[in-house]
PDBML (XML) file of the C-alpha atoms, coordinates in Angstrom:
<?xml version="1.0" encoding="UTF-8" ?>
<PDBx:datablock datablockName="MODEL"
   xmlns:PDBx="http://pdbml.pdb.org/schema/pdbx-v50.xsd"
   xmlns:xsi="http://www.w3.org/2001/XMLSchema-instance"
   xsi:schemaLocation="http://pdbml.pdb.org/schema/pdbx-v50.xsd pdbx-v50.xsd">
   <PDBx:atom_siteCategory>
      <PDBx:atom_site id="1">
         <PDBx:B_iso_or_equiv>0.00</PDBx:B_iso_or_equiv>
         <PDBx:Cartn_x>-3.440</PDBx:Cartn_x>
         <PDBx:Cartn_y>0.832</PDBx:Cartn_y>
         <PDBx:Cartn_z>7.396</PDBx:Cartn_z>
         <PDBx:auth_asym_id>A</PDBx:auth_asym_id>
         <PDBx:auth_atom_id>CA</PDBx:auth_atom_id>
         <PDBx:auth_comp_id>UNK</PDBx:auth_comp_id>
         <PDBx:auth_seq_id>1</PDBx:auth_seq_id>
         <PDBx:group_PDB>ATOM</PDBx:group_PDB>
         <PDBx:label_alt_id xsi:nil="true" />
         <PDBx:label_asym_id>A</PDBx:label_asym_id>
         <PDBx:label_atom_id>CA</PDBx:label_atom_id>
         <PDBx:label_comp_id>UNK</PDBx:label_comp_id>
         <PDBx:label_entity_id>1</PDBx:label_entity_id>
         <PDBx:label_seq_id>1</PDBx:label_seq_id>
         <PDBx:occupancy>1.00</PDBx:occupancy>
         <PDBx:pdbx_PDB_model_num>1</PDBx:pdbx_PDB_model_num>
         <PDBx:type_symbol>C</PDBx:type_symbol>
      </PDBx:atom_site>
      <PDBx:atom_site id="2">
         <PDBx:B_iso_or_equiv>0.00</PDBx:B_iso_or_equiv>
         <PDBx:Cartn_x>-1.381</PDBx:Cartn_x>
         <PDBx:Cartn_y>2.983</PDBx:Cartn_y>
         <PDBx:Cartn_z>4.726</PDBx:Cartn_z>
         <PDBx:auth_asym_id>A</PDBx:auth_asym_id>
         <PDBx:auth_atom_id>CA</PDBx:auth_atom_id>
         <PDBx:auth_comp_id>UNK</PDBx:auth_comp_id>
         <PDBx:auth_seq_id>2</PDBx:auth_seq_id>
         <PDBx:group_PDB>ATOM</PDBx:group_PDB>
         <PDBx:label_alt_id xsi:nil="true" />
         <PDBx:label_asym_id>A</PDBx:label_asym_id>
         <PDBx:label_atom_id>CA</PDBx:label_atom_id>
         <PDBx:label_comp_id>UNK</PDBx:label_comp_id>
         <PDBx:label_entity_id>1</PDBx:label_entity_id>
         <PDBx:label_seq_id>2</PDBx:label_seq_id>
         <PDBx:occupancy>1.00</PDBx:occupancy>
         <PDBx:pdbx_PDB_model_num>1</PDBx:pdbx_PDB_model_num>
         <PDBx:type_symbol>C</PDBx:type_symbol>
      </PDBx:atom_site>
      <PDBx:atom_site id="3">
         <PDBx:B_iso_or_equiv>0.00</PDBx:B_iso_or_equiv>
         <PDBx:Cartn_x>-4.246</PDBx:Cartn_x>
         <PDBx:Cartn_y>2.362</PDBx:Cartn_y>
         <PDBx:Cartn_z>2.446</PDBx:Cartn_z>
         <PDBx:auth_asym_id>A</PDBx:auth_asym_id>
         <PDBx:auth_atom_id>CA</PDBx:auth_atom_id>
         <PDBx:auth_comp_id>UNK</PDBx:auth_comp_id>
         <PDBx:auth_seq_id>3</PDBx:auth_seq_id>
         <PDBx:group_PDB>ATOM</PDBx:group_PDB>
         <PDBx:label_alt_id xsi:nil="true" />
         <PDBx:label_asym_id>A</PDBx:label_asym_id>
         <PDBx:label_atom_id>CA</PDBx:label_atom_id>
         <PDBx:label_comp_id>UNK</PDBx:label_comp_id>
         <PDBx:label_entity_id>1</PDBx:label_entity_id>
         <PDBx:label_seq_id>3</PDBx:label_seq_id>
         <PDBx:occupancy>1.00</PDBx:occupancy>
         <PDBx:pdbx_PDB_model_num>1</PDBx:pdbx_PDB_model_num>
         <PDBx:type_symbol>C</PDBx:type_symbol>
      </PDBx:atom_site>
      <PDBx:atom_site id="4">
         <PDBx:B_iso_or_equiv>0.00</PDBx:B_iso_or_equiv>
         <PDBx:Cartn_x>-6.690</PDBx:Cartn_x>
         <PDBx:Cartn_y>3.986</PDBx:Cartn_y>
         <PDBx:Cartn_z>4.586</PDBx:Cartn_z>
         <PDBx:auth_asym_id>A</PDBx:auth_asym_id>
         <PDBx:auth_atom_id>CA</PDBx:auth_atom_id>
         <PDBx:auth_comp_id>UNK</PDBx:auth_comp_id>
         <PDBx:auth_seq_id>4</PDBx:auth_seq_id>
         <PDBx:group_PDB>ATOM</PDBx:group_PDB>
         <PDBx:label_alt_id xsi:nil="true" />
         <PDBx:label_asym_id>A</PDBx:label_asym_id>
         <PDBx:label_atom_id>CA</PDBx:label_atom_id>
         <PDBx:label_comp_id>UNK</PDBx:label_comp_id>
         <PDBx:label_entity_id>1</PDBx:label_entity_id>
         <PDBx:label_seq_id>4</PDBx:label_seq_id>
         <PDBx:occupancy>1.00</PDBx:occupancy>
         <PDBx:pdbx_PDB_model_num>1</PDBx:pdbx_PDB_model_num>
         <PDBx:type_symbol>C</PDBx:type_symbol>
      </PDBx:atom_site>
      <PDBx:atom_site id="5">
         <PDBx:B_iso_or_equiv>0.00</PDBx:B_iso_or_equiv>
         <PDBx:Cartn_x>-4.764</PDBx:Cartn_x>
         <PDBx:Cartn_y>7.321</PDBx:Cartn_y>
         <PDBx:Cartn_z>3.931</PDBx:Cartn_z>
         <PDBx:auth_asym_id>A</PDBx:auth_asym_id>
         <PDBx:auth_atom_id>CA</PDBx:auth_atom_id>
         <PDBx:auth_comp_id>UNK</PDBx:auth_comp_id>
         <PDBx:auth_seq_id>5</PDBx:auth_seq_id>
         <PDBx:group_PDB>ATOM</PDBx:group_PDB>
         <PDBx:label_alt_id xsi:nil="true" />
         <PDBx:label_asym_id>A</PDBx:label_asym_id>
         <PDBx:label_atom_id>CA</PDBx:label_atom_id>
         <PDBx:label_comp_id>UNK</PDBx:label_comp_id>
         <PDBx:label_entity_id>1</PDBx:label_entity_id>
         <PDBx:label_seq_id>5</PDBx:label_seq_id>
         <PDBx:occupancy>1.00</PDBx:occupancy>
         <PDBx:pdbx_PDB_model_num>1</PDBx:pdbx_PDB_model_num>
         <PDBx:type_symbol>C</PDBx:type_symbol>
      </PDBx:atom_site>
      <PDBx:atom_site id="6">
         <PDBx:B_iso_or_equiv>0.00</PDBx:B_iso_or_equiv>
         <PDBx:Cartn_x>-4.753</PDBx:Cartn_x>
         <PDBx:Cartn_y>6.813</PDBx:Cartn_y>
         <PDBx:Cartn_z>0.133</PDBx:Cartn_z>
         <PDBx:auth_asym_id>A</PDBx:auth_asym_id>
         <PDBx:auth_atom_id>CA</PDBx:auth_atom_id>
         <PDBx:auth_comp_id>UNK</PDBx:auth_comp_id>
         <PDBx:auth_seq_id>6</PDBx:auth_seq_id>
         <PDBx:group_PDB>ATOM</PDBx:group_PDB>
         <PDBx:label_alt_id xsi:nil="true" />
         <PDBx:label_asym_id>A</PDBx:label_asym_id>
         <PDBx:label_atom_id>CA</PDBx:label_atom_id>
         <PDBx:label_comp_id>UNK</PDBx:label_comp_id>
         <PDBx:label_entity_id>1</PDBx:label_entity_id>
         <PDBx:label_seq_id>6</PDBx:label_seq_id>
         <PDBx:occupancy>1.00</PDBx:occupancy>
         <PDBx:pdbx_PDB_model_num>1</PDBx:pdbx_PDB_model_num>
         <PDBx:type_symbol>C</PDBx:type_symbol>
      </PDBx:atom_site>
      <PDBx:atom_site id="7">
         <PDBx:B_iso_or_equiv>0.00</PDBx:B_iso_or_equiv>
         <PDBx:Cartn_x>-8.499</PDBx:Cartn_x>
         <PDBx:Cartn_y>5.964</PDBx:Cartn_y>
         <PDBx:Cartn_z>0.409</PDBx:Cartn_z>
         <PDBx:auth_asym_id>A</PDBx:auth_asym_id>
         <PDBx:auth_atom_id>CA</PDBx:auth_atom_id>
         <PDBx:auth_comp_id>UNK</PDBx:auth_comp_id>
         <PDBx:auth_seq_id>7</PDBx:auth_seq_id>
         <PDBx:group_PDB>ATOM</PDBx:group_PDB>
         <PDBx:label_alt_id xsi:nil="true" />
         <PDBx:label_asym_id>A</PDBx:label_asym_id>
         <PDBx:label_atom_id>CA</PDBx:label_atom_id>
         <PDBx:label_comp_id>UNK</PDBx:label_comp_id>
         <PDBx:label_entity_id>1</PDBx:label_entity_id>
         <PDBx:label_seq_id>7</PDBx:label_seq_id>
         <PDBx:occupancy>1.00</PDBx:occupancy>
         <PDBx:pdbx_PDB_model_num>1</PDBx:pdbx_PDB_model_num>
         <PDBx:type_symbol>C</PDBx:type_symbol>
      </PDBx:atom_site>
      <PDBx:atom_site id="8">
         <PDBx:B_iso_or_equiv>0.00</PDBx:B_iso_or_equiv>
         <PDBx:Cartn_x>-9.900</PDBx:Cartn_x>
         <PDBx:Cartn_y>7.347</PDBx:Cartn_y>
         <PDBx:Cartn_z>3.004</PDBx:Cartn_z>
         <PDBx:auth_asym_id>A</PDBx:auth_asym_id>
         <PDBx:auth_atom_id>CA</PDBx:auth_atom_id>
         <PDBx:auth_comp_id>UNK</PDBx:auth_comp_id>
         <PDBx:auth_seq_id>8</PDBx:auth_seq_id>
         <PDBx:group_PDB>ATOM</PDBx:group_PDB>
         <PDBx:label_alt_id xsi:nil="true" />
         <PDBx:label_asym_id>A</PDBx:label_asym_id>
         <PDBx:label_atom_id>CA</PDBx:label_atom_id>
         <PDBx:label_comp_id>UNK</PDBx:label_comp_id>
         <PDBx:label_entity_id>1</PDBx:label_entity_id>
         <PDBx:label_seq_id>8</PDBx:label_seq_id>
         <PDBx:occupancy>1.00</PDBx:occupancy>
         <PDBx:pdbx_PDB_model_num>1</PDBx:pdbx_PDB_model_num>
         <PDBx:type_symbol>C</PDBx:type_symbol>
      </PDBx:atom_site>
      <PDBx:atom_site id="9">
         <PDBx:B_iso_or_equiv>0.00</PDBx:B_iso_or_equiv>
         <PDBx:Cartn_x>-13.228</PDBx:Cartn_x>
         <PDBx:Cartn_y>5.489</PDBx:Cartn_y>
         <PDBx:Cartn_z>2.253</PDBx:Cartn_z>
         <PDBx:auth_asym_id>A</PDBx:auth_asym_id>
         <PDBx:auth_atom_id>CA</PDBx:auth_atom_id>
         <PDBx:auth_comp_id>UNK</PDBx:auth_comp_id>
         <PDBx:auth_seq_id>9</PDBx:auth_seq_id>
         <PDBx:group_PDB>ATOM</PDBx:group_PDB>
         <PDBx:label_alt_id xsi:nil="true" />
         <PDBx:label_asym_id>A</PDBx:label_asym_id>
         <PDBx:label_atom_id>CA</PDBx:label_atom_id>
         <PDBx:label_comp_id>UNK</PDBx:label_comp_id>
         <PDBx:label_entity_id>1</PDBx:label_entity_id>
         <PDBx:label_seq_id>9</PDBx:label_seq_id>
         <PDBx:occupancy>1.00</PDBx:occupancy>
         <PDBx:pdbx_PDB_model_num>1</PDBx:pdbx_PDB_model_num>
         <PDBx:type_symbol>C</PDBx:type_symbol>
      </PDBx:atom_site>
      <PDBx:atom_site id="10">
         <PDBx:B_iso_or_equiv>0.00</PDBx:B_iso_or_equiv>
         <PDBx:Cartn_x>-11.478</PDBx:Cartn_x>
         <PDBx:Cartn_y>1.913</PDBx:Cartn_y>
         <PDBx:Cartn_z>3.285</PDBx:Cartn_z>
         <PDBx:auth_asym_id>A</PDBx:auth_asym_id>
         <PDBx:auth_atom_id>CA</PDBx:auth_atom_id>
         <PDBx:auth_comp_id>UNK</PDBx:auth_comp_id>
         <PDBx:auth_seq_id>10</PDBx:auth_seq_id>
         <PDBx:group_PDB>ATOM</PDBx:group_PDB>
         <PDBx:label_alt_id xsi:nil="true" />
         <PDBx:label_asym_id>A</PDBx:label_asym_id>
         <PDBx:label_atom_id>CA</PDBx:label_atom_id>
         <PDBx:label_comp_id>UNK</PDBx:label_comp_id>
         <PDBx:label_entity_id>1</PDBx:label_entity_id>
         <PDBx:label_seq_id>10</PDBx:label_seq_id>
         <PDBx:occupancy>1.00</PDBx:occupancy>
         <PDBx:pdbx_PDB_model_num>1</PDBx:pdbx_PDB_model_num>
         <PDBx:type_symbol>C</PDBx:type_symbol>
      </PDBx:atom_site>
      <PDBx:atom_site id="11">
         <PDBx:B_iso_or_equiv>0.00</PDBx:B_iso_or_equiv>
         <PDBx:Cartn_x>-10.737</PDBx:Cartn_x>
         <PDBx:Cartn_y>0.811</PDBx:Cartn_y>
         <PDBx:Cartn_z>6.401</PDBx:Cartn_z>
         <PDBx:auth_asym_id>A</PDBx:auth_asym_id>
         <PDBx:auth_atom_id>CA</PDBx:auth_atom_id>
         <PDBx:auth_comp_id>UNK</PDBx:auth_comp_id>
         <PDBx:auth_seq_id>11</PDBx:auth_seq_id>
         <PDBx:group_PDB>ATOM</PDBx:group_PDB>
         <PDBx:label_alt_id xsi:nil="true" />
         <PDBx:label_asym_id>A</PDBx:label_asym_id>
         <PDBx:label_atom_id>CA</PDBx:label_atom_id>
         <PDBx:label_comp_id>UNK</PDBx:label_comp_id>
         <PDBx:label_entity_id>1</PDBx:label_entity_id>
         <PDBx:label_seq_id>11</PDBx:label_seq_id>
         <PDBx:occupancy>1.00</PDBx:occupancy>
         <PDBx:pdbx_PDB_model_num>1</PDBx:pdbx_PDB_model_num>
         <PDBx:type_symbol>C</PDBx:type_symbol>
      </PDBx:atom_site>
      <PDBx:atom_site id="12">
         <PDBx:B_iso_or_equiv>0.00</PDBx:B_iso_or_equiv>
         <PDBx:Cartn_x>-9.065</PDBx:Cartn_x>
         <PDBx:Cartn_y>-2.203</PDBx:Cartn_y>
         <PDBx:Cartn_z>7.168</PDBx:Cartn_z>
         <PDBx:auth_asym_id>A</PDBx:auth_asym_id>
         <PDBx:auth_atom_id>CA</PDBx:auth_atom_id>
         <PDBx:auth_comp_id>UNK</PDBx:auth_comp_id>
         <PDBx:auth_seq_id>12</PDBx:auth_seq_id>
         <PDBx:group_PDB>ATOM</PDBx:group_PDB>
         <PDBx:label_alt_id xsi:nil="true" />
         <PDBx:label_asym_id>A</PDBx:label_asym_id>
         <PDBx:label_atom_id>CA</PDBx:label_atom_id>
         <PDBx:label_comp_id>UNK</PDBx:label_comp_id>
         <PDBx:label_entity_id>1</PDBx:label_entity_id>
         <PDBx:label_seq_id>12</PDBx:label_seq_id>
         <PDBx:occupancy>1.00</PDBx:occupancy>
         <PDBx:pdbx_PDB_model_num>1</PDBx:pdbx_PDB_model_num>
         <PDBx:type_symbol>C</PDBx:type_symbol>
      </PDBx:atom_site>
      <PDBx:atom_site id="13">
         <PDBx:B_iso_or_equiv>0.00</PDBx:B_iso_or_equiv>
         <PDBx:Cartn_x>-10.902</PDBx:Cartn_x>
         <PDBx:Cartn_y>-5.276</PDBx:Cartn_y>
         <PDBx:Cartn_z>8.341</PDBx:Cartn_z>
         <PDBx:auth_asym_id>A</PDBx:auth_asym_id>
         <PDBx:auth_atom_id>CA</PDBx:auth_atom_id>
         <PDBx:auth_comp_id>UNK</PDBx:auth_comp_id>
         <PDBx:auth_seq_id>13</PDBx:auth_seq_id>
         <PDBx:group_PDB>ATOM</PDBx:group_PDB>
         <PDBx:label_alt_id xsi:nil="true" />
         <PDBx:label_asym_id>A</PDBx:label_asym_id>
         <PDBx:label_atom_id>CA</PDBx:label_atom_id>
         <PDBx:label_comp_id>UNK</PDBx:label_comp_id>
         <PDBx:label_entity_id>1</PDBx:label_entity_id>
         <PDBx:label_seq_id>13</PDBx:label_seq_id>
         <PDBx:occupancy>1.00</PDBx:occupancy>
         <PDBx:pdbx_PDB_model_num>1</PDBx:pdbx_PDB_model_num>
         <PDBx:type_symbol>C</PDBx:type_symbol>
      </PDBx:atom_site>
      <PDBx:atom_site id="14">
         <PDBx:B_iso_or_equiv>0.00</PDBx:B_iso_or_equiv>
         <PDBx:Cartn_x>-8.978</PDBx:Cartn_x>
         <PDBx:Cartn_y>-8.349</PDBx:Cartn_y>
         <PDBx:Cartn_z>9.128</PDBx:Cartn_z>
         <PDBx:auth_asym_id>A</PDBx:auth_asym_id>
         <PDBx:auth_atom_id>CA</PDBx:auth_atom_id>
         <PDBx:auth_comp_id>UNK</PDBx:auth_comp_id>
         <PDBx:auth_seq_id>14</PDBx:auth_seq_id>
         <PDBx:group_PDB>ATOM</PDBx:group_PDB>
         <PDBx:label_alt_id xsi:nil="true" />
         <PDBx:label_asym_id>A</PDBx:label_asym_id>
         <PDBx:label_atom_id>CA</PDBx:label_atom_id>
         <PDBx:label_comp_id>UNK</PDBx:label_comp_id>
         <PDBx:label_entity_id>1</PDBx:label_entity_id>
         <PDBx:label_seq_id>14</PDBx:label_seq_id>
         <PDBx:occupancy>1.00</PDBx:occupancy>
         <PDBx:pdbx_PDB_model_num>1</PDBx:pdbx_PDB_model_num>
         <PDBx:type_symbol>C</PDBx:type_symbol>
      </PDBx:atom_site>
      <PDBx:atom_site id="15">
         <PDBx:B_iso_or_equiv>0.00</PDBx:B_iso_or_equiv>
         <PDBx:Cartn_x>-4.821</PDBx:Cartn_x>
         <PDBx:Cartn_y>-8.865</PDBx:Cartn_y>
         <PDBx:Cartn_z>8.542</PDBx:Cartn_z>
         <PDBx:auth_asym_id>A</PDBx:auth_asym_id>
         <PDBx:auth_atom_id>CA</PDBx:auth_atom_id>
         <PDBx:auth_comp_id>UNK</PDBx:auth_comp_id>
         <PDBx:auth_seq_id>15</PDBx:auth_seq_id>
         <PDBx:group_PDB>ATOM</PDBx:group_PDB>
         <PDBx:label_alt_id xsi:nil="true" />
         <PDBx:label_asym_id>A</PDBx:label_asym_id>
         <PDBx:label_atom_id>CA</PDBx:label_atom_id>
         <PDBx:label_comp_id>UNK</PDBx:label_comp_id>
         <PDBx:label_entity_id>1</PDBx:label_entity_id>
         <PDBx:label_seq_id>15</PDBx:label_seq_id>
         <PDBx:occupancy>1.00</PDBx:occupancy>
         <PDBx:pdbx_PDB_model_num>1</PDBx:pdbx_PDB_model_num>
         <PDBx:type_symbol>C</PDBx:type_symbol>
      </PDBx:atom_site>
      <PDBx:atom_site id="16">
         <PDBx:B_iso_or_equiv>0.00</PDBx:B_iso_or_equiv>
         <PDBx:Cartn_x>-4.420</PDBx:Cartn_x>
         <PDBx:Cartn_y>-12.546</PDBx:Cartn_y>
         <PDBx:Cartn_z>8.070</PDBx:Cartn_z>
         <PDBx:auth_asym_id>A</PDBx:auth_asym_id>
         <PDBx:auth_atom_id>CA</PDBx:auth_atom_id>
         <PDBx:auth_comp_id>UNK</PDBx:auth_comp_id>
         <PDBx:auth_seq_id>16</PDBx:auth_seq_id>
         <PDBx:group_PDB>ATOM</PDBx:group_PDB>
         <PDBx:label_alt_id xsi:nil="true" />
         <PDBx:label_asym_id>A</PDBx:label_asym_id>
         <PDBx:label_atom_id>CA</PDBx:label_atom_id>
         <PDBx:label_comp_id>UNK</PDBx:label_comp_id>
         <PDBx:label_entity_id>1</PDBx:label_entity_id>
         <PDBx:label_seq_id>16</PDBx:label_seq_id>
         <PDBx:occupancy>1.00</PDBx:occupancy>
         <PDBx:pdbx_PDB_model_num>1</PDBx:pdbx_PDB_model_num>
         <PDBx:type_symbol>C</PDBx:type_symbol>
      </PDBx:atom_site>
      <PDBx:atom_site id="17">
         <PDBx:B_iso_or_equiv>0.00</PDBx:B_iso_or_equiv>
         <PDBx:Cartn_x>-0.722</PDBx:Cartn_x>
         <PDBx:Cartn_y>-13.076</PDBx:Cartn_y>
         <PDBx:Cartn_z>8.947</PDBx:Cartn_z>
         <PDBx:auth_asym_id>A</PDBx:auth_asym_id>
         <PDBx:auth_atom_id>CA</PDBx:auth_atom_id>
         <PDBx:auth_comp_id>UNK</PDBx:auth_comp_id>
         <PDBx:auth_seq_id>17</PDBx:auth_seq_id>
         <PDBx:group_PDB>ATOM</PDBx:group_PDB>
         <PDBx:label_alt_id xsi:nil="true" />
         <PDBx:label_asym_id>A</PDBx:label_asym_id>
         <PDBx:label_atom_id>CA</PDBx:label_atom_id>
         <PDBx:label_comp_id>UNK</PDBx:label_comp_id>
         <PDBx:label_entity_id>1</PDBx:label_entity_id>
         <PDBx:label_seq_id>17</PDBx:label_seq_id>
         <PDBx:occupancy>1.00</PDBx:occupancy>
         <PDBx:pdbx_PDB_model_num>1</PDBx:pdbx_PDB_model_num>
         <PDBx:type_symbol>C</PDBx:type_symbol>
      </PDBx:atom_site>
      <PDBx:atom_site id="18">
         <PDBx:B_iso_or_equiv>0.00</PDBx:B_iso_or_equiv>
         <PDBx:Cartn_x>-0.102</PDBx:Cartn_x>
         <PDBx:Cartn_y>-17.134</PDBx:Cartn_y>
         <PDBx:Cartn_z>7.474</PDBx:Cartn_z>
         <PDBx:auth_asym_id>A</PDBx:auth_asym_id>
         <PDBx:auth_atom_id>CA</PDBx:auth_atom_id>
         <PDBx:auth_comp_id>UNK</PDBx:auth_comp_id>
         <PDBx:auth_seq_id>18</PDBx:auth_seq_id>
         <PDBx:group_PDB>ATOM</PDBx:group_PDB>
         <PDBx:label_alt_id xsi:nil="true" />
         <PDBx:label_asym_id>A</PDBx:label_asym_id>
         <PDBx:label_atom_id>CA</PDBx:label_atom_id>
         <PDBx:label_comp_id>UNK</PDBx:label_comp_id>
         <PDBx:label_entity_id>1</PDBx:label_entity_id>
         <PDBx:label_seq_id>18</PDBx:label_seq_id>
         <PDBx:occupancy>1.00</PDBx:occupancy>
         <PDBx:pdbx_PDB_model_num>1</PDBx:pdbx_PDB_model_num>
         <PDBx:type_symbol>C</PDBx:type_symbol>
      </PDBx:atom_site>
      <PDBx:atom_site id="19">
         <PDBx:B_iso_or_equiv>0.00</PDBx:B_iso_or_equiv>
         <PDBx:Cartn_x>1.962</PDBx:Cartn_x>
         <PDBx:Cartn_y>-16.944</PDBx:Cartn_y>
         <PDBx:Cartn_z>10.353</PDBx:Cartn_z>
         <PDBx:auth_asym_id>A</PDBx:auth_asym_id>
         <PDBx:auth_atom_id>CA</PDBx:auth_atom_id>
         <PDBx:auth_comp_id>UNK</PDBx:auth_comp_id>
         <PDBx:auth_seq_id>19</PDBx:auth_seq_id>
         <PDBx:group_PDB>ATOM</PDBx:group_PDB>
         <PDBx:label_alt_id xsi:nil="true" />
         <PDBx:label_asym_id>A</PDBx:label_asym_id>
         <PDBx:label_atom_id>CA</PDBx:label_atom_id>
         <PDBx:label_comp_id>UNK</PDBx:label_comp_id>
         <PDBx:label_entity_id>1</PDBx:label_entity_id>
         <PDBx:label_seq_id>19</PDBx:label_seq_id>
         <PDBx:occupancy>1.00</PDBx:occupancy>
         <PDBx:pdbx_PDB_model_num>1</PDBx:pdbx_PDB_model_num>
         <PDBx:type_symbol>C</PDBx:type_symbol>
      </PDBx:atom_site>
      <PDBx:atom_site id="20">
         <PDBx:B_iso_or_equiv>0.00</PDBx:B_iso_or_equiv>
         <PDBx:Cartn_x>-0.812</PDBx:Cartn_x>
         <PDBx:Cartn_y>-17.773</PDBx:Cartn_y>
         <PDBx:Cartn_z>12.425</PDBx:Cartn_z>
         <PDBx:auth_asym_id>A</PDBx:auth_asym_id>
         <PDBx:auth_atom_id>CA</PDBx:auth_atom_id>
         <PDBx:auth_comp_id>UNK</PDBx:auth_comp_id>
         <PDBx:auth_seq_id>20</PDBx:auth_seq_id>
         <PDBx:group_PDB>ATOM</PDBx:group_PDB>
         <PDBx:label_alt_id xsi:nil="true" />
         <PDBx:label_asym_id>A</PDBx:label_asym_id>
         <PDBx:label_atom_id>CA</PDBx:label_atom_id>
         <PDBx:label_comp_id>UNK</PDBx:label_comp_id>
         <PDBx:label_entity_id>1</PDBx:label_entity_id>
         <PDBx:label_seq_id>20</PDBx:label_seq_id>
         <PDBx:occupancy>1.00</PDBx:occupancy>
         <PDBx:pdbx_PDB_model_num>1</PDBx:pdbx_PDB_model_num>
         <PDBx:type_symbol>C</PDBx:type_symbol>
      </PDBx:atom_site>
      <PDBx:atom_site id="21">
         <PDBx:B_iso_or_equiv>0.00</PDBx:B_iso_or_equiv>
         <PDBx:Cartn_x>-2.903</PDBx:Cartn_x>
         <PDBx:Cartn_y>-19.664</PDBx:Cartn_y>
         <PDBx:Cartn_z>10.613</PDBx:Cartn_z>
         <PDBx:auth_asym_id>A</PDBx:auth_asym_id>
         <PDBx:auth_atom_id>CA</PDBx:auth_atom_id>
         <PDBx:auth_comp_id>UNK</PDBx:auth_comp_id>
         <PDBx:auth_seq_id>21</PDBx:auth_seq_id>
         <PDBx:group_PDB>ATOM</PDBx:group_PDB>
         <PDBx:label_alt_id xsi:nil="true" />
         <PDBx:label_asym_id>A</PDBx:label_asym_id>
         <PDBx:label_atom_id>CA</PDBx:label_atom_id>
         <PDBx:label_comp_id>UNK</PDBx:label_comp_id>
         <PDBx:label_entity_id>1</PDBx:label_entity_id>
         <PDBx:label_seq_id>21</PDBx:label_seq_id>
         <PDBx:occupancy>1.00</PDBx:occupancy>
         <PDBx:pdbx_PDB_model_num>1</PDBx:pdbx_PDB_model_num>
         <PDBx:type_symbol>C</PDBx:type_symbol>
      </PDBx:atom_site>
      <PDBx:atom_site id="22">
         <PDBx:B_iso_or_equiv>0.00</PDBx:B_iso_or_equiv>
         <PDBx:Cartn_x>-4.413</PDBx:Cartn_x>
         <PDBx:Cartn_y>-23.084</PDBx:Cartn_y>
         <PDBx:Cartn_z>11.653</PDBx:Cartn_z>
         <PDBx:auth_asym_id>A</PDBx:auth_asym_id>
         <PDBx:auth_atom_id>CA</PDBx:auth_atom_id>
         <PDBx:auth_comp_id>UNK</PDBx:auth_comp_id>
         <PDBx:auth_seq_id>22</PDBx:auth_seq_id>
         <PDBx:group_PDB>ATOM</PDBx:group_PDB>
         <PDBx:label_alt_id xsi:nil="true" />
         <PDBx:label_asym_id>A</PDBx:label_asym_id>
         <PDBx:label_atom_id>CA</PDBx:label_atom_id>
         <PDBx:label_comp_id>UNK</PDBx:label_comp_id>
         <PDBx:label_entity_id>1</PDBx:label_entity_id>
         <PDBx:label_seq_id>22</PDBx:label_seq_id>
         <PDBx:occupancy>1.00</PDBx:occupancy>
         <PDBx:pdbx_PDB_model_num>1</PDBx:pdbx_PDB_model_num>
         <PDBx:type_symbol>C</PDBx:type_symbol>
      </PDBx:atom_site>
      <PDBx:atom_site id="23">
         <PDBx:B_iso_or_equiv>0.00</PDBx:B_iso_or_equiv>
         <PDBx:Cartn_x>-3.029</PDBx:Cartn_x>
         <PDBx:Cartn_y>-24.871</PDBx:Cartn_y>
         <PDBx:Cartn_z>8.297</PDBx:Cartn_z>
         <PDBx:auth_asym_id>A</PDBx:auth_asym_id>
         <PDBx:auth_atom_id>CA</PDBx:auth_atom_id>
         <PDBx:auth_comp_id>UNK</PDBx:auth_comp_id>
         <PDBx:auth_seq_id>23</PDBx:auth_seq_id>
         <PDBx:group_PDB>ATOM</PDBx:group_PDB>
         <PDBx:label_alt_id xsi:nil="true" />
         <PDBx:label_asym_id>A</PDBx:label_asym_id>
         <PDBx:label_atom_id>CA</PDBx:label_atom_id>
         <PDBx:label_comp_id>UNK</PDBx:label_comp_id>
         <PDBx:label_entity_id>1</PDBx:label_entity_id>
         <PDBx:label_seq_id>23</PDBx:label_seq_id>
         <PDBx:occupancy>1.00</PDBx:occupancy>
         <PDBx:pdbx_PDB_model_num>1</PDBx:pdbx_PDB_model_num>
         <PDBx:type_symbol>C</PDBx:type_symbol>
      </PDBx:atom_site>
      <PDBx:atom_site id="24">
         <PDBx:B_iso_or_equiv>0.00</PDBx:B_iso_or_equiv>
         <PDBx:Cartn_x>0.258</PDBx:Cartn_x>
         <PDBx:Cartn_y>-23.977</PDBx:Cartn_y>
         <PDBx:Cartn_z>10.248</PDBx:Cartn_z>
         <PDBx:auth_asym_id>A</PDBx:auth_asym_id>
         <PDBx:auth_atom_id>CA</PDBx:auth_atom_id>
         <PDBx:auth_comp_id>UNK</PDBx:auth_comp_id>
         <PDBx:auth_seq_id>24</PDBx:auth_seq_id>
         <PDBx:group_PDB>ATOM</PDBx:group_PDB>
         <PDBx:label_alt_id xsi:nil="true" />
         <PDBx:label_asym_id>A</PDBx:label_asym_id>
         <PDBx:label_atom_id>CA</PDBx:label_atom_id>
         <PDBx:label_comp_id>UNK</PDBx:label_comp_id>
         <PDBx:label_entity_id>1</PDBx:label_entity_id>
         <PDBx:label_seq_id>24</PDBx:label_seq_id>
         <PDBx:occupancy>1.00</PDBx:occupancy>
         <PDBx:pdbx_PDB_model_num>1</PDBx:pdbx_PDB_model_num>
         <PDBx:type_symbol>C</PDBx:type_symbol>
      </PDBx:atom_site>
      <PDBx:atom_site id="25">
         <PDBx:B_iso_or_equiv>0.00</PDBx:B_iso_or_equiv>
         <PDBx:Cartn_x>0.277</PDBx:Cartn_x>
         <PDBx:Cartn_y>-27.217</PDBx:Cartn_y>
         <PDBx:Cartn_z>12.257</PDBx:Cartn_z>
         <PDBx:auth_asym_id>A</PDBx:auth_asym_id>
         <PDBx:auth_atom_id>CA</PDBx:auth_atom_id>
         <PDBx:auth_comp_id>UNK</PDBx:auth_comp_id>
         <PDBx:auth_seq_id>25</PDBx:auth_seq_id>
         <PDBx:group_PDB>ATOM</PDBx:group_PDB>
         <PDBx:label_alt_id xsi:nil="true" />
         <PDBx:label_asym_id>A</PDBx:label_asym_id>
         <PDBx:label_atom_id>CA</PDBx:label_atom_id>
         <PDBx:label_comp_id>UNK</PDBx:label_comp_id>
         <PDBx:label_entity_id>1</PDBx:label_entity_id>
         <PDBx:label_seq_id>25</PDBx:label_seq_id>
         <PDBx:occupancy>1.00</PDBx:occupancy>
         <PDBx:pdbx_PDB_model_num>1</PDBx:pdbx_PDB_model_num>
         <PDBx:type_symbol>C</PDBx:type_symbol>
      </PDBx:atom_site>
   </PDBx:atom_siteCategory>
</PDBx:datablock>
């Protein structure tokens, strides 16, 4: 979300962590 504070017009909409991705199995 620090980006939201540099732009304060953004906000953020999805954080894809690979992590959990389907691909992972």
């Amino acid at each position: 979300r620090e980006p939201e504070r540099w732009e304060p017009r953004l906000r953020l909409a999805q954080e894809i962590l690979l992590t959990r991705a389907p691909e992972v199995a």
